[in-house]
Protein backbone atom coordinates (compact mmCIF):
# COMPACT_ATOMS: atom_id res chain seq x y z
CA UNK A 1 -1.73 -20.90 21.89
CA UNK A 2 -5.21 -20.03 23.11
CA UNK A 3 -6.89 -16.65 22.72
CA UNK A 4 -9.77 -16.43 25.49
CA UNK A 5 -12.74 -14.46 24.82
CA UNK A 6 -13.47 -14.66 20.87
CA UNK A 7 -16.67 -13.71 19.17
CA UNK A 8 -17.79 -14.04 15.52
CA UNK A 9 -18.37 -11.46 13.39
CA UNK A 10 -18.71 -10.70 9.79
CA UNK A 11 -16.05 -8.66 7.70
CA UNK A 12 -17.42 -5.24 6.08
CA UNK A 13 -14.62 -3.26 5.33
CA UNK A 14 -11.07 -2.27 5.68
CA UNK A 15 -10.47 1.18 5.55
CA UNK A 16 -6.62 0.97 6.26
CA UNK A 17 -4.03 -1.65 6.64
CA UNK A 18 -4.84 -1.33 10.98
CA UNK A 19 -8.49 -1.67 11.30
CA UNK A 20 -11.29 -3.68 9.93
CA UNK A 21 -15.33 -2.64 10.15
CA UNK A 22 -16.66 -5.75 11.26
CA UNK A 23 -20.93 -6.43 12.12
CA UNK A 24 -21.07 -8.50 15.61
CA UNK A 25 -24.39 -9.95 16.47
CA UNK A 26 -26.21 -7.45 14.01
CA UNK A 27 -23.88 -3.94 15.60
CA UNK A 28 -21.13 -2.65 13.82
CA UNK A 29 -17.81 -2.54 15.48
CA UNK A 30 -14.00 -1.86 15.02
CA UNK A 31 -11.02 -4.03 15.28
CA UNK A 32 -7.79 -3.79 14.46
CA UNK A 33 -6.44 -5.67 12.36
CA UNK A 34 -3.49 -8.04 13.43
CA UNK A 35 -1.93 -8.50 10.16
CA UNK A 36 -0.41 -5.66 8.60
CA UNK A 37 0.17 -7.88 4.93
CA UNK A 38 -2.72 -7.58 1.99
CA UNK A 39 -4.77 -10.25 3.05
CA UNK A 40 -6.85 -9.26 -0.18
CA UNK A 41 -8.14 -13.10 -0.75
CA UNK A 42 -9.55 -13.34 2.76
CA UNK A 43 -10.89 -10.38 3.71
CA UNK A 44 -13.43 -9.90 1.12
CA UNK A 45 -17.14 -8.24 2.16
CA UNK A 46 -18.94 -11.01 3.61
CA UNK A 47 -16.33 -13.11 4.95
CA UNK A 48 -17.22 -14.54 8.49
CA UNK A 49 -14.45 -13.67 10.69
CA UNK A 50 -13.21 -14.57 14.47
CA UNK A 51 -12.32 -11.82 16.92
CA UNK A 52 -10.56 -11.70 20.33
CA UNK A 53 -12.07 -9.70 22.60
CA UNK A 54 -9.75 -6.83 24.57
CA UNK A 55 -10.83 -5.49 27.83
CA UNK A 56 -7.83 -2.78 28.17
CA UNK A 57 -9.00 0.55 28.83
CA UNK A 58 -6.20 1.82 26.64
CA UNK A 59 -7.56 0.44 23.54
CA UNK A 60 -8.57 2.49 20.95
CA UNK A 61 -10.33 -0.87 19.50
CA UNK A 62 -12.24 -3.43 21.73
CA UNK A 63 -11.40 -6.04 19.15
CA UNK A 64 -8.62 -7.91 17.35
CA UNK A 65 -9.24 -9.79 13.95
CA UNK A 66 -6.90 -12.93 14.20
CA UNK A 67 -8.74 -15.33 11.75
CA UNK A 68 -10.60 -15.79 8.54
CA UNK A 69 -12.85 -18.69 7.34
CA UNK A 70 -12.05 -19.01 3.47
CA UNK A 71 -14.89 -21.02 2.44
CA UNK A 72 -14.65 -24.09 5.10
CA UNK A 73 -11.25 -23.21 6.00
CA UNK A 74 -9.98 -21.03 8.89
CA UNK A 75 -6.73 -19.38 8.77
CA UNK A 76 -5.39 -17.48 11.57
CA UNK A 77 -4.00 -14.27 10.59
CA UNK A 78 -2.51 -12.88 13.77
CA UNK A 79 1.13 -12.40 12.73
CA UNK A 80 2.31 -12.55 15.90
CA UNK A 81 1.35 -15.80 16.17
CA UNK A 82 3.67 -17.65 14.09
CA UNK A 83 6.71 -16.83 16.40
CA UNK A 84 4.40 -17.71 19.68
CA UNK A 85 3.32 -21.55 18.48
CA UNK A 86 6.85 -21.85 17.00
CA UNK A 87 8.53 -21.50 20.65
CA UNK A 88 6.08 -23.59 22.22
CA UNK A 89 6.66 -26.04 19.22
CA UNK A 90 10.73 -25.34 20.07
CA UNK A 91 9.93 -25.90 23.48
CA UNK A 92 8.07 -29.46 23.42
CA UNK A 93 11.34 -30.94 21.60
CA UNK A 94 9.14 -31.86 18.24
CA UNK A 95 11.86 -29.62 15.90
CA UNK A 96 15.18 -30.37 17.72
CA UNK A 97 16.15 -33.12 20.17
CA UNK A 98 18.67 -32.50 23.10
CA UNK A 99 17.45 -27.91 23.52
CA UNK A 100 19.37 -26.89 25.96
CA UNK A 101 19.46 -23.10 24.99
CA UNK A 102 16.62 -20.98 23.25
CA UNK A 103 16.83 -17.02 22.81
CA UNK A 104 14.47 -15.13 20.75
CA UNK A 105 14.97 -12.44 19.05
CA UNK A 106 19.08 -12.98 18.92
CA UNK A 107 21.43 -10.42 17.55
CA UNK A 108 23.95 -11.93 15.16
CA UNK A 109 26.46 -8.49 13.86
CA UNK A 110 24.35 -6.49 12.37
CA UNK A 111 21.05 -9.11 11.85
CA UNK A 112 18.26 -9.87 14.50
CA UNK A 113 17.00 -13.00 13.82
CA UNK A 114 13.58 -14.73 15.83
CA UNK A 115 15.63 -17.59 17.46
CA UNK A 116 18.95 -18.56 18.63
CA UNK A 117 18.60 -22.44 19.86
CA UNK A 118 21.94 -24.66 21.32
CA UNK A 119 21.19 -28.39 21.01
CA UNK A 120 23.60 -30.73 21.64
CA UNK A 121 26.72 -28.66 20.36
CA UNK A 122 24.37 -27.69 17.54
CA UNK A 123 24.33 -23.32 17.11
CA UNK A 124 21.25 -22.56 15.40
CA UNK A 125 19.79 -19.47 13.95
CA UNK A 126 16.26 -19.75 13.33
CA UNK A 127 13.85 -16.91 11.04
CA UNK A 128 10.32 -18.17 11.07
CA UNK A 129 7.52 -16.50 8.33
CA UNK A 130 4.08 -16.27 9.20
CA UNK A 131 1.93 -17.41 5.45
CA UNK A 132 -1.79 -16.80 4.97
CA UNK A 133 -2.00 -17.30 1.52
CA UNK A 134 -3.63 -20.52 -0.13
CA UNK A 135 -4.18 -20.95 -3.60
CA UNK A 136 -5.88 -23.85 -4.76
CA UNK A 137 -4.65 -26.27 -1.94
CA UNK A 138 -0.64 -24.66 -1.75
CA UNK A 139 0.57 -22.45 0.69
CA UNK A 140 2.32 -19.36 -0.80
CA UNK A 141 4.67 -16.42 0.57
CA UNK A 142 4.84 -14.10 0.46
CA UNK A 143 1.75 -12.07 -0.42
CA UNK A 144 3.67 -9.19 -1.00
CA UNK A 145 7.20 -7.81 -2.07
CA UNK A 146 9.15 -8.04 1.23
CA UNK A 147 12.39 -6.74 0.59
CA UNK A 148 12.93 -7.44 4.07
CA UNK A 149 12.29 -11.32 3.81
CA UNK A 150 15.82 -11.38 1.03
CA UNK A 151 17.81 -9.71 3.56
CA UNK A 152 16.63 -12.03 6.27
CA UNK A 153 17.64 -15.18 3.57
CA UNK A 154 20.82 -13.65 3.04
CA UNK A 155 22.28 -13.34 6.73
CA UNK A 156 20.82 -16.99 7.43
CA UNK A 157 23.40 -17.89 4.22
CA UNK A 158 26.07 -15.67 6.00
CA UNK A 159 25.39 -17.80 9.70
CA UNK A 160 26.21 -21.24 7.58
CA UNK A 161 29.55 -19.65 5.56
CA UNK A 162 30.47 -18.54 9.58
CA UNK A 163 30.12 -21.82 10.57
CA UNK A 164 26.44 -22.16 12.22
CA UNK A 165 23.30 -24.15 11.33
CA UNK A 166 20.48 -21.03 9.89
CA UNK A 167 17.12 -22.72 9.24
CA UNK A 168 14.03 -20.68 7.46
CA UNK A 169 10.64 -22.18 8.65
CA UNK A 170 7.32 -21.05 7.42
CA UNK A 171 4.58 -21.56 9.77
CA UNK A 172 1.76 -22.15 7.55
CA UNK A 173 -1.50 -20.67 9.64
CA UNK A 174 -3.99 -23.06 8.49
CA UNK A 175 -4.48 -27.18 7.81
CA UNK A 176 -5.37 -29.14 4.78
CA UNK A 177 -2.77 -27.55 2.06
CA UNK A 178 -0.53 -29.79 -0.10
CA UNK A 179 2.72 -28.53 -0.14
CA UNK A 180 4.33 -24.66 0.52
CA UNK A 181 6.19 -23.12 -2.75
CA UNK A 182 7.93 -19.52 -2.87
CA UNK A 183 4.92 -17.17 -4.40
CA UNK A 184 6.90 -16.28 -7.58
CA UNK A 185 4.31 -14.40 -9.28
CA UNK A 186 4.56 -11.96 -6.36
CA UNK A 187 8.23 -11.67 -6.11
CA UNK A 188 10.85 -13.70 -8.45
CA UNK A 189 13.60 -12.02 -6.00
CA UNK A 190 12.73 -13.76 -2.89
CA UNK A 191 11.93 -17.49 -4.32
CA UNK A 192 15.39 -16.94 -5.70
CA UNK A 193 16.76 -15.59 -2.81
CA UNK A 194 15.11 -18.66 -1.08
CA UNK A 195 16.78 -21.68 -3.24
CA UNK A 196 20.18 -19.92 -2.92
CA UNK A 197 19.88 -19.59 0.79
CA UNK A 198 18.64 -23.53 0.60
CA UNK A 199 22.18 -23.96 -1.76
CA UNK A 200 24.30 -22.34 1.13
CA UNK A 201 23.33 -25.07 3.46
CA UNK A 202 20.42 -22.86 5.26
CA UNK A 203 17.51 -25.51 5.88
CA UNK A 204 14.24 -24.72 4.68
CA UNK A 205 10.79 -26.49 6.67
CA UNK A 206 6.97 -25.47 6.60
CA UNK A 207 5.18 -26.58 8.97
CA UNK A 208 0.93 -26.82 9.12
CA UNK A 209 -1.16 -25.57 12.20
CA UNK A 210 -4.51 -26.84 13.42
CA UNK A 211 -6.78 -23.16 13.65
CA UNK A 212 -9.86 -23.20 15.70
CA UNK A 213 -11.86 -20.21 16.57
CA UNK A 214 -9.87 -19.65 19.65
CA UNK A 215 -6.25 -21.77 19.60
CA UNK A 216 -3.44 -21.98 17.17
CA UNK A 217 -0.92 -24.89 17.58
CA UNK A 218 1.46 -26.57 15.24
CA UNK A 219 0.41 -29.77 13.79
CA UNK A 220 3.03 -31.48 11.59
CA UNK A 221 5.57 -30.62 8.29
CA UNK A 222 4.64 -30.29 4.83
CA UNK A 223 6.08 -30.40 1.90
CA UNK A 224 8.50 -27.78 0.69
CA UNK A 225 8.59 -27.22 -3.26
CA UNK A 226 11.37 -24.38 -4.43
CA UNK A 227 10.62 -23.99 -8.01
């Protein structure tokens, strides 16, 4: 994934959860921000930040925020992202051999989940999560409750007892970390809801991405620690 047109900036401010104050080459500026989640570790006063440029007349910001250095390590926080790299990583055959069907954003009853894939006979449903947050060299999700992300754990459980494969992969926006765990601290109900999901049979991956200042793309699996 490649985002043309990126500038650096520095982070000032974030007056709501949509835009950031940012200073670019000594002016102050607006962007929105493309990560509605706290972020509160990364976007501190101070932090140098990466931009994308937007040349749309029908902007009400000329720039996006999509990445963070934390110390010497960028992480992309565009949360769009995640589900981008992931179906170019779908599409390149690296995650499952033998594709010959991928959908996103399938309908399954009542559930919408990011991917539908057929490989080989195989039926797969297939919820990706976006994580930003590193603490002390593990990646961690979520960084706040998500009600939304146990309901999501429980229809992938209710896709195996019908018969298909469900996997839950975390795309892990950054390089370097040791492992991904379920961020307890933050909320018990979904690193529960995550190791009963794993108990039903729904397959749980995290994979690592190499960030630069203007490309995203998944690098290889890490480790996957359910506590």
């Amino acid at each position: 994934m490649i985002y043309d047109n990126t500038a650096a900036g520095i982070f000032l401010a974030r007056p709501n959860r949509f835009i950031a104050h940012v200073e670019i080459d000594g002016r102050i500026a607006v962007a929105h921000v493309k990560n509605t989640g706290r972020c509160k570790e990364l976007l501190v006063p101070g932090a140098r930040v990466i931009l994308h440029k937007q040349d749309s007349p029908a902007r009400k910001t000329p720039y996006d925020l999509i990445a963070v250095w934390k110390g010497e390590r960028l992480i992309n926080i565009d949360s769009q992202a995640p589900n981008k790299v992931f179906w170019d990583y779908l599409q390149s055959g690296r995650h499952l051999e033998g594709i010959i069907c991928i959908k996103a954003e399938a309908k399954y009853g009542n559930s919408r989940f990011d991917f539908y894939v057929e490989a080989e006979g195989r039926k797969i449903f297939i919820e990706v999560k976006g994580v930003t947050l590193e603490e002390g060299g593990v990646a961690l999700f979520p960084d706040a409750p998500t009600v939304r992300g146990v309901k999501h754990l429980g229809e992938l459980a209710r896709c195996v007892r019908d018969g298909y494969e469900a996997q839950v992969v975390f795309v892990i926006q950054m390089r370097d970390v040791e492992y991904f765990t379920p961020n307890n601290k933050m909320h018990l109900a979904f690193g529960e809801a995550l190791i009963a999901a794993k108990q039903t049979g729904v397959k749980v991956s995290a994979l690592d991405c190499v960030v630069t200042e203007n490309s995203l793309s998944i690098s290889e699996a890490i480790p996957v620690k359910l506590i």
